[in-house]
PDB file of N, CA and C in Angstrom:
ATOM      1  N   UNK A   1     103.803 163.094 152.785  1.00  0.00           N
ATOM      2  CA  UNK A   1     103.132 164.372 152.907  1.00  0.00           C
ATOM      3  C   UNK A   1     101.929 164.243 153.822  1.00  0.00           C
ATOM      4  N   UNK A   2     101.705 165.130 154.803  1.00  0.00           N
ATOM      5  CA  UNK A   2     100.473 165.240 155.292  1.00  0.00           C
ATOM      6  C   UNK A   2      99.320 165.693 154.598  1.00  0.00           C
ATOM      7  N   UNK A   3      98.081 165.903 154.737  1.00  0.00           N
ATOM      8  CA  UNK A   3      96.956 165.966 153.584  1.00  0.00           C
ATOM      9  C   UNK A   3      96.801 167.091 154.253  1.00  0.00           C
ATOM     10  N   UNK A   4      96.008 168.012 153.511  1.00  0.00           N
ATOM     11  CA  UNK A   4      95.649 169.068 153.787  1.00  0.00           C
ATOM     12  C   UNK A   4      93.845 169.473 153.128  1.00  0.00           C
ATOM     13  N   UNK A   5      92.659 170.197 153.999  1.00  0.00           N
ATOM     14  CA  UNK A   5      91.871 170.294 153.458  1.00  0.00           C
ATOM     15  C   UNK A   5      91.746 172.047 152.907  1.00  0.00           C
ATOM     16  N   UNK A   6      91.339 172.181 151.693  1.00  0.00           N
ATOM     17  CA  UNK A   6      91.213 173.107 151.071  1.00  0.00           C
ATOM     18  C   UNK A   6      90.122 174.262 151.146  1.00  0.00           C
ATOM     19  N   UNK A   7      89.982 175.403 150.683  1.00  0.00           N
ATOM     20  CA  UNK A   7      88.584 176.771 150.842  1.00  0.00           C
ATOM     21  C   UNK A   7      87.577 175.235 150.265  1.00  0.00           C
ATOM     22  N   UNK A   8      87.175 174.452 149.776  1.00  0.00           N
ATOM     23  CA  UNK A   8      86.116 173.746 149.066  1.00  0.00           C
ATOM     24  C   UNK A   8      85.383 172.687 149.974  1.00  0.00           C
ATOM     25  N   UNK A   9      86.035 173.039 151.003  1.00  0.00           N
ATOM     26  CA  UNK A   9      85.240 172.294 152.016  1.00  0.00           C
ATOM     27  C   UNK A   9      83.798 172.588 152.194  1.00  0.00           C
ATOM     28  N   UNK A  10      82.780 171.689 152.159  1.00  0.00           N
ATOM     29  CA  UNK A  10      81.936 172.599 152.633  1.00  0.00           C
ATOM     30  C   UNK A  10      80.889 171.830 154.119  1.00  0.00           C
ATOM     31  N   UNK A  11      82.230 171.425 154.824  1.00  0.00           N
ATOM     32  CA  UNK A  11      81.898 171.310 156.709  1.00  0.00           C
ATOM     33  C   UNK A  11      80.707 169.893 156.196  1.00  0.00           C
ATOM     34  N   UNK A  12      80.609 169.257 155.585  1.00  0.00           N
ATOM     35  CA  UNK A  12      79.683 167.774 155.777  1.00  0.00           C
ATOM     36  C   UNK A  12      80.029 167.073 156.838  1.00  0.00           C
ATOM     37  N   UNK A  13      80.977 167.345 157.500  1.00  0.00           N
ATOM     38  CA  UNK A  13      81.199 166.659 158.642  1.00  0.00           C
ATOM     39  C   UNK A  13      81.570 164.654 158.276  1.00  0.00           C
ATOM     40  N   UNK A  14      81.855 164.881 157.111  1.00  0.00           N
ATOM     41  CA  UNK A  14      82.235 162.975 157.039  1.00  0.00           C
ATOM     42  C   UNK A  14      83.546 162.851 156.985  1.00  0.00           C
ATOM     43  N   UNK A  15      84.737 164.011 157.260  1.00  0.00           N
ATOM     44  CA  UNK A  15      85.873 163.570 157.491  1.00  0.00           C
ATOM     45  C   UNK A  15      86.294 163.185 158.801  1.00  0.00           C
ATOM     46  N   UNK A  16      85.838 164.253 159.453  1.00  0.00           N
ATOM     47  CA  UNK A  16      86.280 164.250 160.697  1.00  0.00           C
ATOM     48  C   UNK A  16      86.241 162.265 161.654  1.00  0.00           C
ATOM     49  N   UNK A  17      85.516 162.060 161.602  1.00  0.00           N
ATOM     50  CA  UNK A  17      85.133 160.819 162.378  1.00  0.00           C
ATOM     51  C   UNK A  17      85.975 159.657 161.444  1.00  0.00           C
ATOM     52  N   UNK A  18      86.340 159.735 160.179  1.00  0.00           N
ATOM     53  CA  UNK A  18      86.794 158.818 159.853  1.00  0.00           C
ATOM     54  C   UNK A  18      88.319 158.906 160.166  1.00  0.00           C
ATOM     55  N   UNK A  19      89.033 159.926 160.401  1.00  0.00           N
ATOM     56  CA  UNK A  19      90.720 160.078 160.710  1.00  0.00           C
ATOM     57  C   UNK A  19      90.932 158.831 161.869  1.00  0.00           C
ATOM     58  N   UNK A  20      91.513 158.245 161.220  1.00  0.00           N
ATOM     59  CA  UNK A  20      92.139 156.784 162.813  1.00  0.00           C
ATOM     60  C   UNK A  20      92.843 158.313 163.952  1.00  0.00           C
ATOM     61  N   UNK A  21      93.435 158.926 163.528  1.00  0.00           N
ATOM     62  CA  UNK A  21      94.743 159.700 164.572  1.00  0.00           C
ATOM     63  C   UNK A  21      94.186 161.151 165.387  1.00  0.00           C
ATOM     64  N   UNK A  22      93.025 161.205 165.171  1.00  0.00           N
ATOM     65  CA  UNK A  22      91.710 162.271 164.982  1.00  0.00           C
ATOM     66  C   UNK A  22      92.595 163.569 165.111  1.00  0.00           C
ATOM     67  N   UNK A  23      93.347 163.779 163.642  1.00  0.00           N
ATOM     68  CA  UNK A  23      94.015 164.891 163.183  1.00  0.00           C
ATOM     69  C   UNK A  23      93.025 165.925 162.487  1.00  0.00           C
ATOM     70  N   UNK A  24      91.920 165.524 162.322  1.00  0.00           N
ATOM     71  CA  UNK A  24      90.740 166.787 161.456  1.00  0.00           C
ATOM     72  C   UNK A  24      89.709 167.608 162.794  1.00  0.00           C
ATOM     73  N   UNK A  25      89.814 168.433 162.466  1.00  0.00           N
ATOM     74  CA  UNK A  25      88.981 168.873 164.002  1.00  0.00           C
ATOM     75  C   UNK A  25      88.324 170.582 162.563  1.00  0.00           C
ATOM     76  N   UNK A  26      87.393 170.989 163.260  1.00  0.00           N
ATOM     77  CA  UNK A  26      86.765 171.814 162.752  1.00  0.00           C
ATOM     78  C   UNK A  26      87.411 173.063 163.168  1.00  0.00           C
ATOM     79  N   UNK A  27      87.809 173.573 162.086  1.00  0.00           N
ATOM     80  CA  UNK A  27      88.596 175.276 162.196  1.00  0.00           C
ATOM     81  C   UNK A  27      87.950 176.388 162.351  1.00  0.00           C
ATOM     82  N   UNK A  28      88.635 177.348 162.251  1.00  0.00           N
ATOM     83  CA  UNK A  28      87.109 178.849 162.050  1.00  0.00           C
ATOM     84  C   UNK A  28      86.258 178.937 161.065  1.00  0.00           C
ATOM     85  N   UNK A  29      86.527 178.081 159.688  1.00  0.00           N
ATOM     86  CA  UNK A  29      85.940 178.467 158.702  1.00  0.00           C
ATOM     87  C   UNK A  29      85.592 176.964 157.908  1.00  0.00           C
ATOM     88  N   UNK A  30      86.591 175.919 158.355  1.00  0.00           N
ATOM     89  CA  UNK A  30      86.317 174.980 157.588  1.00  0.00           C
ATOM     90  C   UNK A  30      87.076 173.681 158.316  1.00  0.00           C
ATOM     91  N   UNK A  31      87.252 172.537 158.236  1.00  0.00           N
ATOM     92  CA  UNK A  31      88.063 171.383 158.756  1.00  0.00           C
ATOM     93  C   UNK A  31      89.201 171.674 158.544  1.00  0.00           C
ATOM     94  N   UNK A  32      89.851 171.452 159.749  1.00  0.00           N
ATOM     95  CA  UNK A  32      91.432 171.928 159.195  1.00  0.00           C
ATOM     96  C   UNK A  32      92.087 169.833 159.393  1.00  0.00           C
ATOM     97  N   UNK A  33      93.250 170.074 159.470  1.00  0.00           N
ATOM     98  CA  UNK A  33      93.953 168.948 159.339  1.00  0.00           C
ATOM     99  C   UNK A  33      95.320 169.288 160.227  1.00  0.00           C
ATOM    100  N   UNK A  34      95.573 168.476 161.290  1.00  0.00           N
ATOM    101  CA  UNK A  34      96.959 168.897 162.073  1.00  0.00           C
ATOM    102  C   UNK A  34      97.868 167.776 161.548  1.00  0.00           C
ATOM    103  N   UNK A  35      98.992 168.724 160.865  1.00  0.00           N
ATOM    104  CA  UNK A  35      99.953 167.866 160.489  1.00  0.00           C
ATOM    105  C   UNK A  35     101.246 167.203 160.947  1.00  0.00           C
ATOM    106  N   UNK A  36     101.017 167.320 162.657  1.00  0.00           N
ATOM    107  CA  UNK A  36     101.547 166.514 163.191  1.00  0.00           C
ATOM    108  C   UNK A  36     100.684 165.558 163.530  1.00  0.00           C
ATOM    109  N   UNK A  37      99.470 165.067 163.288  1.00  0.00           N
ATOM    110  CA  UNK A  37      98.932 164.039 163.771  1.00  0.00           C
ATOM    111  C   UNK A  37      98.649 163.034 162.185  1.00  0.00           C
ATOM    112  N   UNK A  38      98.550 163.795 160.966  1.00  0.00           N
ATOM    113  CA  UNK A  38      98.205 163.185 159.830  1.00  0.00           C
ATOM    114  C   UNK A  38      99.410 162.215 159.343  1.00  0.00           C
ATOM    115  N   UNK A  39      98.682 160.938 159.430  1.00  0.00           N
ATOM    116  CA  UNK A  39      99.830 160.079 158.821  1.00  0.00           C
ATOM    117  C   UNK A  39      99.345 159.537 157.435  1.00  0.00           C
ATOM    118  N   UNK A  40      98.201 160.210 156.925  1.00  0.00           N
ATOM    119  CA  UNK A  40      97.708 159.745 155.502  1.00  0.00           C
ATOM    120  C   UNK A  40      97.309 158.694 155.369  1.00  0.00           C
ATOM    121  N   UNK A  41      96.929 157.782 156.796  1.00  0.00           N
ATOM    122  CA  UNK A  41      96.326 156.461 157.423  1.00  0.00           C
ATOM    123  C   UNK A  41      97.271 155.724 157.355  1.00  0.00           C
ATOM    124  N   UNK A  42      99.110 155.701 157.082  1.00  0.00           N
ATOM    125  CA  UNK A  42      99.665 155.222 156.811  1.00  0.00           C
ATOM    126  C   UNK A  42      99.828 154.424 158.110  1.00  0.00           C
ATOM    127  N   UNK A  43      99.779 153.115 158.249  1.00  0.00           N
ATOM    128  CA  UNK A  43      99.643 152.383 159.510  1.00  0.00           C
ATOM    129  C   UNK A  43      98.231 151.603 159.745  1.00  0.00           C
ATOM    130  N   UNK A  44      97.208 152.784 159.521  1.00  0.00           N
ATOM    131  CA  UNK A  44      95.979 151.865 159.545  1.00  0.00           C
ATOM    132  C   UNK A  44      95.050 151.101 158.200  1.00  0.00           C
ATOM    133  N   UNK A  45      95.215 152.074 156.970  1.00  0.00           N
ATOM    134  CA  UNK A  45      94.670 151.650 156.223  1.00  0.00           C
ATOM    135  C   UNK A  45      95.565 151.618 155.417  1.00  0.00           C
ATOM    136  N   UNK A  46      95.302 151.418 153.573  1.00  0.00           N
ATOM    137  CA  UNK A  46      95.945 151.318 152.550  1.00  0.00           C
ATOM    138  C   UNK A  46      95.824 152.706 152.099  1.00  0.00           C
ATOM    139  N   UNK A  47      94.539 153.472 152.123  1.00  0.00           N
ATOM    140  CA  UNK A  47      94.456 154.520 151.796  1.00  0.00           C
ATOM    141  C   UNK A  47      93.565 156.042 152.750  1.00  0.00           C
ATOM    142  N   UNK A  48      94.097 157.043 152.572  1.00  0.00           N
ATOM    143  CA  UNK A  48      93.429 158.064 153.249  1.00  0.00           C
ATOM    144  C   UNK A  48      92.342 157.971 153.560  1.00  0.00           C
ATOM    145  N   UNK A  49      91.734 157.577 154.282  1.00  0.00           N
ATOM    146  CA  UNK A  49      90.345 157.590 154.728  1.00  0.00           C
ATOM    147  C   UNK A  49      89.380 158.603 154.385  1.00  0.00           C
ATOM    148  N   UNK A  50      89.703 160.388 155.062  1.00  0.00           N
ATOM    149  CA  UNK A  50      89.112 161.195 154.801  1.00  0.00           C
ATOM    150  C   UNK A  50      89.170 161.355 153.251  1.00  0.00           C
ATOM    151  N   UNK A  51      90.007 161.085 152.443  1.00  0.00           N
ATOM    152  CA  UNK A  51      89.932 161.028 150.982  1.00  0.00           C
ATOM    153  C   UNK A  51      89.143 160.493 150.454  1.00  0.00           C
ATOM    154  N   UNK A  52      88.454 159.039 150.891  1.00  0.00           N
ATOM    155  CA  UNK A  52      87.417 158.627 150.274  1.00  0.00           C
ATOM    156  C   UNK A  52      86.410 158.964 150.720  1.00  0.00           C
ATOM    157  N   UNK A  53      85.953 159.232 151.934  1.00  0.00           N
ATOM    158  CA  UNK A  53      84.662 159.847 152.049  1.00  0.00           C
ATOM    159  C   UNK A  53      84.023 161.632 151.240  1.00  0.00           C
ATOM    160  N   UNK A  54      84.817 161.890 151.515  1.00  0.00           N
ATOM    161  CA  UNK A  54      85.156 163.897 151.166  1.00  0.00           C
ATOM    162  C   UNK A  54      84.092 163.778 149.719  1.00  0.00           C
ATOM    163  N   UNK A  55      83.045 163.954 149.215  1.00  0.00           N
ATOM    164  CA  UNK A  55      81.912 164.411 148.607  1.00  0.00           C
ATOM    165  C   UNK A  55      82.312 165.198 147.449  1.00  0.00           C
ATOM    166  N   UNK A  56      83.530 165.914 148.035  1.00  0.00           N
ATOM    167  CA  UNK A  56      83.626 167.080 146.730  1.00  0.00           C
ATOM    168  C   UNK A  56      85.267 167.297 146.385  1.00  0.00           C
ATOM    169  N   UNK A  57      86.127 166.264 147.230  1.00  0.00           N
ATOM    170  CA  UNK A  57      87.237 166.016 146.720  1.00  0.00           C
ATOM    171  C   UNK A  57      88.201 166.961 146.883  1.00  0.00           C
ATOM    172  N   UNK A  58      88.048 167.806 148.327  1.00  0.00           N
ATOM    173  CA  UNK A  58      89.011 169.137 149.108  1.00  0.00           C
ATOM    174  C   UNK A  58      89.953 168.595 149.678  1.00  0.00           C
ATOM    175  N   UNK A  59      90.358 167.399 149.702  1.00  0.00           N
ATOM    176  CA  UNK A  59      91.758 166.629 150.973  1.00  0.00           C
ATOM    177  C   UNK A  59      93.008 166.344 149.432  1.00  0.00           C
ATOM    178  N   UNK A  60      93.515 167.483 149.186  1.00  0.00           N
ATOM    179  CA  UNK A  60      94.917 167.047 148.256  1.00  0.00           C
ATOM    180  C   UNK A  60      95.899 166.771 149.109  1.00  0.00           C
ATOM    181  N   UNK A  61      97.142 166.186 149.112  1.00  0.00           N
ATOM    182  CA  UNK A  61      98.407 166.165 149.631  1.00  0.00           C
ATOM    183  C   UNK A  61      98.831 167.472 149.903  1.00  0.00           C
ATOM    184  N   UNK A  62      99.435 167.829 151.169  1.00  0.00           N
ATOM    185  CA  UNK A  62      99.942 169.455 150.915  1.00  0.00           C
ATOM    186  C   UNK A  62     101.512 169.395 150.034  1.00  0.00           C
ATOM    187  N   UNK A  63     101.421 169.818 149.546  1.00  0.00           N
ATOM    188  CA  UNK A  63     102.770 170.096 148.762  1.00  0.00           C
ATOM    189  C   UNK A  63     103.736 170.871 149.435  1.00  0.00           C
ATOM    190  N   UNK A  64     103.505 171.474 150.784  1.00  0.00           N
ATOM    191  CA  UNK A  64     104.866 172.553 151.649  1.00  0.00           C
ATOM    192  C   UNK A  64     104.791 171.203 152.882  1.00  0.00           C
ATOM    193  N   UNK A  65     104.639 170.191 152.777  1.00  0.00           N
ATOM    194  CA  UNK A  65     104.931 168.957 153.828  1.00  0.00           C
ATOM    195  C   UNK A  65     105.258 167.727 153.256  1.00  0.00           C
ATOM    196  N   UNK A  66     106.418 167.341 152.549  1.00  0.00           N
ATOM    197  CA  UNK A  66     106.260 166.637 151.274  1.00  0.00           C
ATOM    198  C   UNK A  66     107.584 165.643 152.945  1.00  0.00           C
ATOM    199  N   UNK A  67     106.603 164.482 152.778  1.00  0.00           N
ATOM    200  CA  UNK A  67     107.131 163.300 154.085  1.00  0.00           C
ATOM    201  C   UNK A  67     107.618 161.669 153.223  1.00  0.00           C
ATOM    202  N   UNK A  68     107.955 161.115 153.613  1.00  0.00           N
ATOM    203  CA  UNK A  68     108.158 159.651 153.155  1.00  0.00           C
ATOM    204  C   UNK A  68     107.058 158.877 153.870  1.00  0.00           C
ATOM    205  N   UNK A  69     107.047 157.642 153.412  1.00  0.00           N
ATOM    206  CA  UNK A  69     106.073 156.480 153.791  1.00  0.00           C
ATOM    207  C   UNK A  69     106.599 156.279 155.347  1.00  0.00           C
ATOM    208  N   UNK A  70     108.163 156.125 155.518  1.00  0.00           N
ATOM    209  CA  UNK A  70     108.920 155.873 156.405  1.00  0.00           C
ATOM    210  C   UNK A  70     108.601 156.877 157.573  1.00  0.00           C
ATOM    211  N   UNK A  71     108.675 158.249 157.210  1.00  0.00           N
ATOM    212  CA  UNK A  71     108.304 159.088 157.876  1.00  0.00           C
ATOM    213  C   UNK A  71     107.358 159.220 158.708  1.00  0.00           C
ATOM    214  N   UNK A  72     106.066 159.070 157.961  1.00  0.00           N
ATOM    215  CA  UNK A  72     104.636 158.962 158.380  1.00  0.00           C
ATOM    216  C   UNK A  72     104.489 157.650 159.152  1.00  0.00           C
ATOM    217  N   UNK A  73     105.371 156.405 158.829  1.00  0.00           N
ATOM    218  CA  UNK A  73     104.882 155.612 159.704  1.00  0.00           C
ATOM    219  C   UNK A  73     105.453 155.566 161.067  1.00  0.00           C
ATOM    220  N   UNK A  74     107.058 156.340 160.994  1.00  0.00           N
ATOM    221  CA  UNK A  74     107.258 156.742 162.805  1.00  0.00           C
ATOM    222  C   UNK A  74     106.411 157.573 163.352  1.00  0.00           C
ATOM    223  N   UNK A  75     105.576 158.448 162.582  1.00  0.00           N
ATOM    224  CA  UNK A  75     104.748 159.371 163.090  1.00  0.00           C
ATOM    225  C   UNK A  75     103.379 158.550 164.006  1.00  0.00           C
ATOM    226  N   UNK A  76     102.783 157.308 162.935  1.00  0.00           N
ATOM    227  CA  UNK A  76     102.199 156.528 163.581  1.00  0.00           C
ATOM    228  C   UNK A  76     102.363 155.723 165.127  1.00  0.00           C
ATOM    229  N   UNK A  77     103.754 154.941 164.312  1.00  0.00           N
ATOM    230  CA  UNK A  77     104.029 154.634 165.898  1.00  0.00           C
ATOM    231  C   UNK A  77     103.874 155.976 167.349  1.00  0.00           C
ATOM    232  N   UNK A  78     104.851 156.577 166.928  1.00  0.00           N
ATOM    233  CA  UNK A  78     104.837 157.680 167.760  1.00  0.00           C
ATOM    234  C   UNK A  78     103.448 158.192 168.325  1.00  0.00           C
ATOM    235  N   UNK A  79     102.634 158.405 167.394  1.00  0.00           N
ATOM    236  CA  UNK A  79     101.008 158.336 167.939  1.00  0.00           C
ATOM    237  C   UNK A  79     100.226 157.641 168.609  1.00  0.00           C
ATOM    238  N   UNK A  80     100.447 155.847 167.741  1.00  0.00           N
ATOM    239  CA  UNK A  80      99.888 155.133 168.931  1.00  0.00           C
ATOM    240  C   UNK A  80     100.424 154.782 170.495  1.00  0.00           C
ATOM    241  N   UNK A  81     101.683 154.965 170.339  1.00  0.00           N
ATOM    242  CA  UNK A  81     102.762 154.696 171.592  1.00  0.00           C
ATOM    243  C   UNK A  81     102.029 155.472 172.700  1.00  0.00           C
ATOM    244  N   UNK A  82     101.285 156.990 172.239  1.00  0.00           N
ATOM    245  CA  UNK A  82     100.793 157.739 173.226  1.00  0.00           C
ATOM    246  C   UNK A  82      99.067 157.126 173.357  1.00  0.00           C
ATOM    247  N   UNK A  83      98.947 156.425 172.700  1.00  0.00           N
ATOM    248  CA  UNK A  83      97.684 155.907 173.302  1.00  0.00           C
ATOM    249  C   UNK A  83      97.478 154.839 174.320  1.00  0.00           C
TER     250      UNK A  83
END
């Protein structure tokens, strides 16, 4: 699944910089999350990055993008390949 950030955001700005795939970018109203770039750090870390920083705990899994480990990590490759 790609992560998704929720209305409870409230813009602290400590997700954004931590995404390895820099899938969080600031929306009209709040951080959004592009879920073709979110691999749930799968590739770089063990765990979501923006998940542990997030203050007030708005980054759930989206539940309408429900992906495999497998999935997310061709997504990685596929990401870094373009770097």
């Amino acid at each position: 699944m790609a992560l998704m950030i929720t209305d409870e955001c409230i813009n602290c700005d400590v997700c954004e910089p931590e995404c390895p795939n820099h899938a969080i970018s600031q929306g009209a109203e709040i951080y959004e999350i592009d879920p073709e770039l979110c691999t749930e750090c799968v590739g770089h870390f063990n765990e979501p990055q923006c998940q542990q920083v997030c203050p007030v705990d708005c980054i759930p899994l989206d539940p309408d993008r429900k992906e495999s480990k497998e999935t997310l990590m061709d997504r990685y490759i596929r990401i870094t390949a373009k770097a």
